[in-house]
C-alpha atoms as a PDB file:
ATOM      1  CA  UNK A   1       0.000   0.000   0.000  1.00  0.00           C
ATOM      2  CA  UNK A   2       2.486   2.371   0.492  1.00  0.00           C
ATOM      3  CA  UNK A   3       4.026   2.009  -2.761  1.00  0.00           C
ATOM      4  CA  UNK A   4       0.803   3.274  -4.294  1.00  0.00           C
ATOM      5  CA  UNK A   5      -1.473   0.153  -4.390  1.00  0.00           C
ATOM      6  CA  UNK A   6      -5.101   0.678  -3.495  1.00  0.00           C
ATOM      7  CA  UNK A   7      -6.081  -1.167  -0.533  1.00  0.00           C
ATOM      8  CA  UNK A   8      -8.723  -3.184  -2.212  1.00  0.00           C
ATOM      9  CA  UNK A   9      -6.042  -4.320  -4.690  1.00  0.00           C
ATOM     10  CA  UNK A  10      -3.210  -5.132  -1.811  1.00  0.00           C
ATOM     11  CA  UNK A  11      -5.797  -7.054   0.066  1.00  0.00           C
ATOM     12  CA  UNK A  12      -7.015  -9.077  -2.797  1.00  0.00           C
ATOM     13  CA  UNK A  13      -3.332 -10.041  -4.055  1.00  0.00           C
ATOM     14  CA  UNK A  14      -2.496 -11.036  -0.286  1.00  0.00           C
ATOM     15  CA  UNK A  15      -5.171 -12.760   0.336  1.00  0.00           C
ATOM     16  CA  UNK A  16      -5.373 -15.165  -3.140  1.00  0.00           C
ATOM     17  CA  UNK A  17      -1.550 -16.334  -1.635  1.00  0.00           C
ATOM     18  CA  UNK A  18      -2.763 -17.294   1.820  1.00  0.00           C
ATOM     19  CA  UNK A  19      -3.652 -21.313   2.220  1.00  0.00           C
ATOM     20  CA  UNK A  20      -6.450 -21.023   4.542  1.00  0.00           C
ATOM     21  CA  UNK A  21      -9.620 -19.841   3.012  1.00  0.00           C
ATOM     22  CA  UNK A  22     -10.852 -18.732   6.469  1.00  0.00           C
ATOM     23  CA  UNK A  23      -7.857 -16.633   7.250  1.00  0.00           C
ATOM     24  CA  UNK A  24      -8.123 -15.153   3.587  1.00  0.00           C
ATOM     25  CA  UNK A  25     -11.840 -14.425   4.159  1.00  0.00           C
ATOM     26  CA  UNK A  26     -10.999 -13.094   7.247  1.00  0.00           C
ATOM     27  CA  UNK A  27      -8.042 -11.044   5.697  1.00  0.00           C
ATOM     28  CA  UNK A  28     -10.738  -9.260   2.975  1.00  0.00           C
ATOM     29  CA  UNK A  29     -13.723  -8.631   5.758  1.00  0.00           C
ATOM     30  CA  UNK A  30     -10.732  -6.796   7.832  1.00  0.00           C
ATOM     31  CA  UNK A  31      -9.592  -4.945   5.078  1.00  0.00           C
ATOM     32  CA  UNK A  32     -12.627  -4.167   3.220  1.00  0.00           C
ATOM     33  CA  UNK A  33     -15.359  -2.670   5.463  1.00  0.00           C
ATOM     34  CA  UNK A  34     -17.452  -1.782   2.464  1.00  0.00           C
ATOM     35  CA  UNK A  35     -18.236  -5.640   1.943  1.00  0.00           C
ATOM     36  CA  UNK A  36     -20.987  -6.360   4.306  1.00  0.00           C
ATOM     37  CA  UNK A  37     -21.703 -10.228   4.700  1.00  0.00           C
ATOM     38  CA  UNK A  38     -25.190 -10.636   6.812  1.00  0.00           C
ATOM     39  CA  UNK A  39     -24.935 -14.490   7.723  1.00  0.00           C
ATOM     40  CA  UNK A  40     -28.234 -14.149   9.634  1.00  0.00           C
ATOM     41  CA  UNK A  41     -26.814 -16.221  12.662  1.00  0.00           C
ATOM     42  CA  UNK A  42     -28.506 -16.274  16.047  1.00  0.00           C
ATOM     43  CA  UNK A  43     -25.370 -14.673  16.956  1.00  0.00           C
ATOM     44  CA  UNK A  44     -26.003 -11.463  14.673  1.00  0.00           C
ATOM     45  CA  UNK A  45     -29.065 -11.748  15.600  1.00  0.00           C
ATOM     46  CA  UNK A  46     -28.652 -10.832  19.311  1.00  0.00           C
ATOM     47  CA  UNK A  47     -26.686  -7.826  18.432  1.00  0.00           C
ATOM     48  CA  UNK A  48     -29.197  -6.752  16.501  1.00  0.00           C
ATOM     49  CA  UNK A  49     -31.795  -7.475  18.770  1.00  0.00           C
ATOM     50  CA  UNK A  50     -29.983  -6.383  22.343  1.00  0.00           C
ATOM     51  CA  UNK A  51     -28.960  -2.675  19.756  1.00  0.00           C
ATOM     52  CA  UNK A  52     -32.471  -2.222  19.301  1.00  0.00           C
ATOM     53  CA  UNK A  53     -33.082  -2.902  23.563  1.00  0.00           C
ATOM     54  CA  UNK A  54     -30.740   0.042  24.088  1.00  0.00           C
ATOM     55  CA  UNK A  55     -32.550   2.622  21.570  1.00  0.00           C
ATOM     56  CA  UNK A  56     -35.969   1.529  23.453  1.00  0.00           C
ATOM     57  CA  UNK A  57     -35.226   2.103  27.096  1.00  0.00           C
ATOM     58  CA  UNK A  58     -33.354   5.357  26.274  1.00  0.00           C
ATOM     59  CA  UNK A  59     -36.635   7.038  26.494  1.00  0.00           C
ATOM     60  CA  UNK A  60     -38.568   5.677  29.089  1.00  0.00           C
ATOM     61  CA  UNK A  61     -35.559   6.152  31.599  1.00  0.00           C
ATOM     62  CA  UNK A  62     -35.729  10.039  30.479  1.00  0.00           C
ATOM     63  CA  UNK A  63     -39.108  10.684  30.896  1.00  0.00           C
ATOM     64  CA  UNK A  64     -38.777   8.723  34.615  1.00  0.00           C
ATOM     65  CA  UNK A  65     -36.036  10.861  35.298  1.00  0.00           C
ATOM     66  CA  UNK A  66     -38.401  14.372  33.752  1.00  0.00           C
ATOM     67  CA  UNK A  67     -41.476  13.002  35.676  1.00  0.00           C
ATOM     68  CA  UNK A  68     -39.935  12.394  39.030  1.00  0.00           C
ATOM     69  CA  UNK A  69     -37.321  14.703  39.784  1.00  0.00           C
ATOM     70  CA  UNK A  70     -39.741  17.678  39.787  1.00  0.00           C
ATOM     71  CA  UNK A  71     -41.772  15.857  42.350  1.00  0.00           C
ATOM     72  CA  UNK A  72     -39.168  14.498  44.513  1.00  0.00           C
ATOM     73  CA  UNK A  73     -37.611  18.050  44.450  1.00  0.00           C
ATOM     74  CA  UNK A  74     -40.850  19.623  45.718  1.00  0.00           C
ATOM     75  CA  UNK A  75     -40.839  16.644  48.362  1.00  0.00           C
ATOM     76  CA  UNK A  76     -37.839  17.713  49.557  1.00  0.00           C
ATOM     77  CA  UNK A  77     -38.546  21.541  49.803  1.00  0.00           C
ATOM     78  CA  UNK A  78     -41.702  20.548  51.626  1.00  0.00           C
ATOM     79  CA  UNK A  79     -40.171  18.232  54.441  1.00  0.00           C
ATOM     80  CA  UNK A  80     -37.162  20.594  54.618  1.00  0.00           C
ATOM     81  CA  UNK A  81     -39.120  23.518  55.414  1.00  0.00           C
ATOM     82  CA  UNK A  82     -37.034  25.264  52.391  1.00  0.00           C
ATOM     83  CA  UNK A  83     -39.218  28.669  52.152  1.00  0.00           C
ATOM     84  CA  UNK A  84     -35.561  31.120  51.179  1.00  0.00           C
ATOM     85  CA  UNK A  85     -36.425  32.013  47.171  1.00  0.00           C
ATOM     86  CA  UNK A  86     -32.578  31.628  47.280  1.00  0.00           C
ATOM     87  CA  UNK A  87     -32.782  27.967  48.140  1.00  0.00           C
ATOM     88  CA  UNK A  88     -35.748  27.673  45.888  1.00  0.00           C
ATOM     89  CA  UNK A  89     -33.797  29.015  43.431  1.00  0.00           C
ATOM     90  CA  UNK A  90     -30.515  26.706  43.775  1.00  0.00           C
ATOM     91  CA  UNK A  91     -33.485  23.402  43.938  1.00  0.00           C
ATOM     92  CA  UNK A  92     -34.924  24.479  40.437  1.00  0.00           C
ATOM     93  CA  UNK A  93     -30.918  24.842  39.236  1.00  0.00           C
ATOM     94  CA  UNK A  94     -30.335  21.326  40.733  1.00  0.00           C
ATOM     95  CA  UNK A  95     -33.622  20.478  38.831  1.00  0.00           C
ATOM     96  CA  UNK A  96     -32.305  21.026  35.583  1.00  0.00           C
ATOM     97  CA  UNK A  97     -29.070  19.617  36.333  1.00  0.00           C
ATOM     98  CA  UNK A  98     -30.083  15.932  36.729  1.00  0.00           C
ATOM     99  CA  UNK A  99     -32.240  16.408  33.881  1.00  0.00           C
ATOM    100  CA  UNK A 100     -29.402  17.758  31.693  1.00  0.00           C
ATOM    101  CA  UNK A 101     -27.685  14.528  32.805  1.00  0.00           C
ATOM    102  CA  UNK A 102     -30.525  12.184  32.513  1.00  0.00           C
ATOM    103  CA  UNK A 103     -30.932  13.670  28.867  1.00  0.00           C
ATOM    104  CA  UNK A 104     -27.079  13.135  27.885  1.00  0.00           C
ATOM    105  CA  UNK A 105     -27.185   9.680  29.457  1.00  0.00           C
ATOM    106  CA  UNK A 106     -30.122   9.290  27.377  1.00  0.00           C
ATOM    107  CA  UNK A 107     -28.907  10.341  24.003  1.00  0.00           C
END
């Protein structure tokens, strides 16, 4: 490759000189990440599957985090006898903290 050899072409001549046709198939799916093979396996499958898991709880576990924190906030103030607009002030700033986090864990 370096002296001026695509990388499709290097691969392809390295790869036709190698005994094993595993380790040569191996060679061009390394070397080539344009070629996609799907085998359809149960073990592709499961990435597929557990990829698509991830994008679906993102959501719920933000709008837990949107729903609650106001209210456990509020529970707080109330127990805590927090009446200072200065402390109210630093709870809603607190507030959109964890949601700021809750949203970047999310996304």
């Amino acid at each position: 490759m370096y002296l001026g050899a695509g990388a499709d072409e290097a691969i392809s001549r390295a790869s036709s000189r190698l005994a094993s046709y595993s380790a040569s198939t191996a060679l061009q799916r390394a070397g080539l990440p344009s070629v996609s093979v799907n085998e359809g396996g149960e073990e592709s499958l499961g990435l597929e599957t557990s990829g698509q898991m991830a994008a679906e709880t993102k959501l719920p576990i933000f709008m837990t985090a949107a729903f609650f924190t106001p209210i456990m906030l509020l529970l707080y103030a109330v127990f805590s006898h927090v009446t200072a607009p200065e402390r109210m002030v630093e709870l809603v700033a607190l507030e959109v903290i964890i949601l700021d986090i809750a949203f970047y864990v999310c996304s």
